[in-house]
N, C-alpha and C. Protein backbone atom coordinates (compact mmCIF):
# COMPACT_ATOMS: atom_id res chain seq x y z
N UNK A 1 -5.85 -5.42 11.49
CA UNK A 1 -4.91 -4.84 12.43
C UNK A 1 -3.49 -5.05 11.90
N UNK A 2 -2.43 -3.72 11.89
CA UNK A 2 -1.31 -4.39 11.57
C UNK A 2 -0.37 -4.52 12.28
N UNK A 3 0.56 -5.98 11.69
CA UNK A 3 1.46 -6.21 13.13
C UNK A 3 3.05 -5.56 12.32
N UNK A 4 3.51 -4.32 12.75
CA UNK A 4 5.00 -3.66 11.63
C UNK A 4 5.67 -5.11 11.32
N UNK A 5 5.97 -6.02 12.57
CA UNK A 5 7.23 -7.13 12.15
C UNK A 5 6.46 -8.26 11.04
N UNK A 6 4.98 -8.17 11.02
CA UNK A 6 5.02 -9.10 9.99
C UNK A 6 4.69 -8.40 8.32
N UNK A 7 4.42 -6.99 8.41
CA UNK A 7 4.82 -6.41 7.70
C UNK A 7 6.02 -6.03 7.21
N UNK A 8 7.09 -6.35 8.27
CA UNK A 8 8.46 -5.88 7.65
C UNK A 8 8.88 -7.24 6.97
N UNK A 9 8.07 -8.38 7.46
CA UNK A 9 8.46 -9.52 6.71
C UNK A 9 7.96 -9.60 5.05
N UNK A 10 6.60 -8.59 5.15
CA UNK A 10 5.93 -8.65 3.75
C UNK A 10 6.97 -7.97 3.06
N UNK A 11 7.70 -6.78 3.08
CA UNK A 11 8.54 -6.34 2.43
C UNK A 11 9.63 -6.98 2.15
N UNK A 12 10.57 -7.79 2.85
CA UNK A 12 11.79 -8.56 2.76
C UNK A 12 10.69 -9.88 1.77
N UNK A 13 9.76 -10.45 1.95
CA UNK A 13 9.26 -11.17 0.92
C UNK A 13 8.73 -10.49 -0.37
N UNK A 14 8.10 -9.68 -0.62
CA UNK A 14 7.51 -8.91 -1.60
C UNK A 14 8.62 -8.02 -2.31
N UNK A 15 9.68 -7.28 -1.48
CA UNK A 15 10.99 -6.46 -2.29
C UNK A 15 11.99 -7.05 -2.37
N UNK A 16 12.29 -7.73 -1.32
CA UNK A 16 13.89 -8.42 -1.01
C UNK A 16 14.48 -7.11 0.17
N UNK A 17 13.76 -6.06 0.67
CA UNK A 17 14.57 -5.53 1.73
C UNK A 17 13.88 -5.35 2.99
N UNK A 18 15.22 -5.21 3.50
CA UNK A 18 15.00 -4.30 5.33
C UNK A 18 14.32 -3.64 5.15
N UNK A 19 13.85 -2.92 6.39
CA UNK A 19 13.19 -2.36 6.98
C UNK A 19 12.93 -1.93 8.08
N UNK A 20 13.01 -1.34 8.77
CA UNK A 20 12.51 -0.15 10.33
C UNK A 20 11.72 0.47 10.14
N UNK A 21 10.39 -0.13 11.61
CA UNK A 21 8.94 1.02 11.46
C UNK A 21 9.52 2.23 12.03
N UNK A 22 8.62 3.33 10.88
CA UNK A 22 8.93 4.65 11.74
C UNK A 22 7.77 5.35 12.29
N UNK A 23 6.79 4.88 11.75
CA UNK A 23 5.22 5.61 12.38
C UNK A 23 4.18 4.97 11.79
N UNK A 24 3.04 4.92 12.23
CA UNK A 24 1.70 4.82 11.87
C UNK A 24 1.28 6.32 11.25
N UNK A 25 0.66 5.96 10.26
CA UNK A 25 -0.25 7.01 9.81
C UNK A 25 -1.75 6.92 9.14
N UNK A 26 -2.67 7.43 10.28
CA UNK A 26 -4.41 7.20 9.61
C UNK A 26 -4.53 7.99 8.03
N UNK A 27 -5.02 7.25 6.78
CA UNK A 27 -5.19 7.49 6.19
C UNK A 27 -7.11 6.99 5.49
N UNK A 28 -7.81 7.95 4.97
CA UNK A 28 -8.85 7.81 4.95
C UNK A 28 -9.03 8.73 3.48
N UNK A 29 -9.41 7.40 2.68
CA UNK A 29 -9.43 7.80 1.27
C UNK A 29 -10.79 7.66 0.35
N UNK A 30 -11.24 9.14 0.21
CA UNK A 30 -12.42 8.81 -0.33
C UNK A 30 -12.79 8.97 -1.80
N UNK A 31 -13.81 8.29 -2.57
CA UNK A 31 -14.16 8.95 -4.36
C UNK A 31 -15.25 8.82 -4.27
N UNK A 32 -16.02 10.40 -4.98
CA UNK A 32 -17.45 11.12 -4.80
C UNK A 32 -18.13 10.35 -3.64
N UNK A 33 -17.53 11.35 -2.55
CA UNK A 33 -17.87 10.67 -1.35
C UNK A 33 -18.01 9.85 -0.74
N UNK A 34 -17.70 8.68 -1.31
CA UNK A 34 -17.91 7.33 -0.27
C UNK A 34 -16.40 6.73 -0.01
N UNK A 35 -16.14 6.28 1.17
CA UNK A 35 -14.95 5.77 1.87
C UNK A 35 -15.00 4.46 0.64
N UNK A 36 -13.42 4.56 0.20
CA UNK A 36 -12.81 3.53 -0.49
C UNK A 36 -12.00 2.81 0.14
N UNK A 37 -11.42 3.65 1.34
CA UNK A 37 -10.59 2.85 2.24
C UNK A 37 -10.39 3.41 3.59
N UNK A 38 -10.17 2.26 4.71
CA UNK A 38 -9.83 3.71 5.63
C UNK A 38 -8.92 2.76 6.73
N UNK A 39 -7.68 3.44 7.23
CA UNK A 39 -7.06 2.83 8.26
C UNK A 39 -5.44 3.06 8.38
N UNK A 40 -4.97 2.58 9.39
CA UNK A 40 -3.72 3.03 9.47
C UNK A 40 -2.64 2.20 8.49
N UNK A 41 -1.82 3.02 8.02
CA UNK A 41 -0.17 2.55 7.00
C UNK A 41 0.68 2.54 8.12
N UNK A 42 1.17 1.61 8.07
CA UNK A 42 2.62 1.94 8.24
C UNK A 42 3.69 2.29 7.81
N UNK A 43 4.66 2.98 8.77
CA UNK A 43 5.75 3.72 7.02
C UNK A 43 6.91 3.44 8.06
N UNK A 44 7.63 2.38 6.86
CA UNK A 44 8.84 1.77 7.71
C UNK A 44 10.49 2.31 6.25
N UNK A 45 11.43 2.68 6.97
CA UNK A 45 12.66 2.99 6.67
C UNK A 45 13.38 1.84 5.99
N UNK A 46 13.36 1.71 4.61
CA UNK A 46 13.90 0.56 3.74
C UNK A 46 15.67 0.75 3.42
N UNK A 47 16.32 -0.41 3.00
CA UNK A 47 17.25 -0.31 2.90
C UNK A 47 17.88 -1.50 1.88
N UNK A 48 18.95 -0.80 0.67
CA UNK A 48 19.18 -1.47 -0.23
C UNK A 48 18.43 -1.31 -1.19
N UNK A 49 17.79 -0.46 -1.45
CA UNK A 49 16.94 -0.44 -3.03
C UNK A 49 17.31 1.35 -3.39
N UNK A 50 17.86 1.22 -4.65
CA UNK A 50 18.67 2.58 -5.41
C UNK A 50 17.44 3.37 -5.61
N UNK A 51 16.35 3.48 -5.51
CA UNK A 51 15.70 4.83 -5.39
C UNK A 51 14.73 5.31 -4.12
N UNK A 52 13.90 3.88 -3.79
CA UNK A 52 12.99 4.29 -2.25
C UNK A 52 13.63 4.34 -1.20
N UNK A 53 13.55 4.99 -0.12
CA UNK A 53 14.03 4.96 0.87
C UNK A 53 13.05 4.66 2.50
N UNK A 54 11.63 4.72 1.24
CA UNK A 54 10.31 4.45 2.60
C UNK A 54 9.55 3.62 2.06
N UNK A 55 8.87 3.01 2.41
CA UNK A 55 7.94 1.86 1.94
C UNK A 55 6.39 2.07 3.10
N UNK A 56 5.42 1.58 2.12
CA UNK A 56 3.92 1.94 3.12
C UNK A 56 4.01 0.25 3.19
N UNK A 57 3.25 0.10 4.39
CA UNK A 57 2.55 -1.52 4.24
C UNK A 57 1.39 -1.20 5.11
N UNK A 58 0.37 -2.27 4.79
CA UNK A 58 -0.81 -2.25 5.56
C UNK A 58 -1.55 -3.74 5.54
N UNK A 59 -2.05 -4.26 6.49
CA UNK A 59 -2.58 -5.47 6.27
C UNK A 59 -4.70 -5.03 5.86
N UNK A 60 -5.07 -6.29 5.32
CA UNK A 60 -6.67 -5.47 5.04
C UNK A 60 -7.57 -7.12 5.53
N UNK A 61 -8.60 -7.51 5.52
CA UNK A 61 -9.49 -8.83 5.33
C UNK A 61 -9.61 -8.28 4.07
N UNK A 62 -10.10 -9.48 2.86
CA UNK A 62 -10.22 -9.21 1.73
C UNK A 62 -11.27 -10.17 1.71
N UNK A 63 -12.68 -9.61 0.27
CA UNK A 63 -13.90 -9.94 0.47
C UNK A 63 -14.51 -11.38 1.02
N UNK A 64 -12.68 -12.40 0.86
CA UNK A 64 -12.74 -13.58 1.51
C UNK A 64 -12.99 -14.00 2.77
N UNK A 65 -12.33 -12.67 3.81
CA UNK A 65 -12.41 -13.23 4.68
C UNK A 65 -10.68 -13.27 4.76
N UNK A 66 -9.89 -13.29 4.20
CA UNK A 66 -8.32 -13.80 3.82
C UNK A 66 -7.46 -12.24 4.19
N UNK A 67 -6.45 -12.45 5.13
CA UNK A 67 -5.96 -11.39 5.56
C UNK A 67 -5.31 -10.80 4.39
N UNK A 68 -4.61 -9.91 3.70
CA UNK A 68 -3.88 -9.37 2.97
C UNK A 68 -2.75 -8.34 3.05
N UNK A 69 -1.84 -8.77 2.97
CA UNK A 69 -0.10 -7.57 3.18
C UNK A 69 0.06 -6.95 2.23
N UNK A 70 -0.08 -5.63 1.76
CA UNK A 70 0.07 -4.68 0.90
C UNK A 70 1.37 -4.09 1.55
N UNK A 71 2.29 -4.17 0.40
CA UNK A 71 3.64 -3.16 0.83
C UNK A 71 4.06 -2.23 -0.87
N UNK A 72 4.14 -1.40 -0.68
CA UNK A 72 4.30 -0.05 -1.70
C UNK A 72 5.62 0.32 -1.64
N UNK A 73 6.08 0.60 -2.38
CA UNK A 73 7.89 1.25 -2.32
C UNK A 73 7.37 2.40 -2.52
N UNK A 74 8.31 3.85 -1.79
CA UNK A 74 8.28 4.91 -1.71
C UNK A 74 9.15 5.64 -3.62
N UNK A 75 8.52 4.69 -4.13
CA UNK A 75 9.02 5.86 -5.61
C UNK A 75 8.34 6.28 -6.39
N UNK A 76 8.78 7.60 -7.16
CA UNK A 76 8.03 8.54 -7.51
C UNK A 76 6.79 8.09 -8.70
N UNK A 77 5.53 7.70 -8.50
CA UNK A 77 5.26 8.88 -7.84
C UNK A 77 4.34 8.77 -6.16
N UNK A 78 4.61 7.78 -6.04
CA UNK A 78 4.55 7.60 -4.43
C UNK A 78 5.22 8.39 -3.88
N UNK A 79 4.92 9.34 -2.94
CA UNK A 79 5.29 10.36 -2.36
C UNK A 79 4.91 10.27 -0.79
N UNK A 80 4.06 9.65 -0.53
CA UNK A 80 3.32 9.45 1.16
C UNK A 80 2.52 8.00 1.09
N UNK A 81 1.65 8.01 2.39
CA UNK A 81 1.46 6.99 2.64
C UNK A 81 -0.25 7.19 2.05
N UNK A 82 -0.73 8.43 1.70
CA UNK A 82 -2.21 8.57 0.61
C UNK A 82 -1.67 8.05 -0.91
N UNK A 83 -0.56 8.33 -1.13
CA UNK A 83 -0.30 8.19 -2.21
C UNK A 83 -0.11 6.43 -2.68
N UNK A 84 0.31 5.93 -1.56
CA UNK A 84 0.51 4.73 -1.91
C UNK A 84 -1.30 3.75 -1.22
N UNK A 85 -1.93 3.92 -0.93
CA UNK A 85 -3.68 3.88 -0.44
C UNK A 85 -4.12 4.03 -1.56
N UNK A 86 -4.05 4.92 -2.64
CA UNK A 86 -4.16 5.50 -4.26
C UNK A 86 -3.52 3.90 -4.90
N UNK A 87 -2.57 4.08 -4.86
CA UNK A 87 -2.12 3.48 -6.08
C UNK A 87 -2.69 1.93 -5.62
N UNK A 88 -2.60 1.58 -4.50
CA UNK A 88 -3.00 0.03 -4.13
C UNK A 88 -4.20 0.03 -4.55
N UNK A 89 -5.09 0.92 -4.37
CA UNK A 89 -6.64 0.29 -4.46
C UNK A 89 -6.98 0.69 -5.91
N UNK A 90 -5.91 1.41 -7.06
CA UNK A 90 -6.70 1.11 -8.20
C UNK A 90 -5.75 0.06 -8.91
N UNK A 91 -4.83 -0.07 -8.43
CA UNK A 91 -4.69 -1.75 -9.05
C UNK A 91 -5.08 -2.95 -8.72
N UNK A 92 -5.77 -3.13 -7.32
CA UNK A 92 -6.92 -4.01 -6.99
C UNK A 92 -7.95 -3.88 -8.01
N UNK A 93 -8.30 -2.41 -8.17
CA UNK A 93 -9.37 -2.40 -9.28
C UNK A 93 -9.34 -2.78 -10.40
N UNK A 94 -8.30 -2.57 -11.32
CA UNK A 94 -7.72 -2.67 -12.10
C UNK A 94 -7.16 -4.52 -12.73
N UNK A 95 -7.10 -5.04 -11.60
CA UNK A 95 -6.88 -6.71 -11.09
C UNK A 95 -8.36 -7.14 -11.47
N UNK A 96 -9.27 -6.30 -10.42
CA UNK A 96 -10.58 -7.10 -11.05
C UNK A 96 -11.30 -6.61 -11.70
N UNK A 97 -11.06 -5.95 -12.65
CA UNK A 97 -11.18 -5.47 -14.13
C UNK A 97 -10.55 -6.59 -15.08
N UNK A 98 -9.66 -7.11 -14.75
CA UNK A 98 -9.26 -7.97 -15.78
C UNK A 98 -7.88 -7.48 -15.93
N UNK A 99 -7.38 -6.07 -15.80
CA UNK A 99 -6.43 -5.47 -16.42
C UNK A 99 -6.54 -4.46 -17.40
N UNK A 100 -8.26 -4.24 -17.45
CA UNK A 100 -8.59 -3.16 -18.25
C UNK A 100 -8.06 -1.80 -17.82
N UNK A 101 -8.43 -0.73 -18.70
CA UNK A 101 -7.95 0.43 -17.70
C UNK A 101 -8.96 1.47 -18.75
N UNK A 102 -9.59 2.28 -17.46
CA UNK A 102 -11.07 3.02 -18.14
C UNK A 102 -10.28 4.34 -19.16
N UNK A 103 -10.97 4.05 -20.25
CA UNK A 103 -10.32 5.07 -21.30
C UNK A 103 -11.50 6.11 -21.28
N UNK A 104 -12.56 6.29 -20.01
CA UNK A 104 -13.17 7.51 -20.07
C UNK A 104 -12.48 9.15 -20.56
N UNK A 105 -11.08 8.79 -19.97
CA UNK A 105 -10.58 10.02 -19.77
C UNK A 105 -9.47 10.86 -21.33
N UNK A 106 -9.73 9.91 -22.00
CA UNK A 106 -9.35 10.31 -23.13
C UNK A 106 -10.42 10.62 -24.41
């Protein structure tokens, strides 16, 4: 569940800025069909950083059991709050990969 003010705290800890919630948004992200993620972002109005002007945060349980604050800066190529759901969950992947990164695609 997320609470915006202790998310706006993840951002002032995680970026160094402000912040104002401006909405919830359900996001539900799937690859070859199966849910990779699903639940509401928050998208709060940042202030003091020379290119984002929006930031996503979302809290998750993680396979621990251990709550987790994900906060995303709105820069390019973060564009929305799917976009930043994208980028969080393949650098989780990517984390427990080691830091590998799949060279299928070349």
């Amino acid at each position: 569940m997320n609470d915006p003010q202790r998310l706006q705290r993840a951002i002032r800890d995680l970026h160094g800025l402000d912040s104002e919630h401006v909405e919830s948004v359900p996001v539900h992200e799937t690859f070859q069909g199966k849910t990779i993620w699903e639940g509401d972002v928050e998208v709060f109005r940042i202030r003091g950083h020379p290119q984002a002007q929006l930031a996503y945060a979302w809290t998750y349980k993680d396979d621990n059991g251990i709550w987790q604050h994900v906060a995303v800066l709105g820069v390019a190529p973060i564009k929305d709050a799917v976009d930043a759901v994208r980028a969080a969950v393949i650098a989780e992947g990517r984390k427990r990969q080691g830091g590998k990164i799949d060279d299928d695609s070349r």
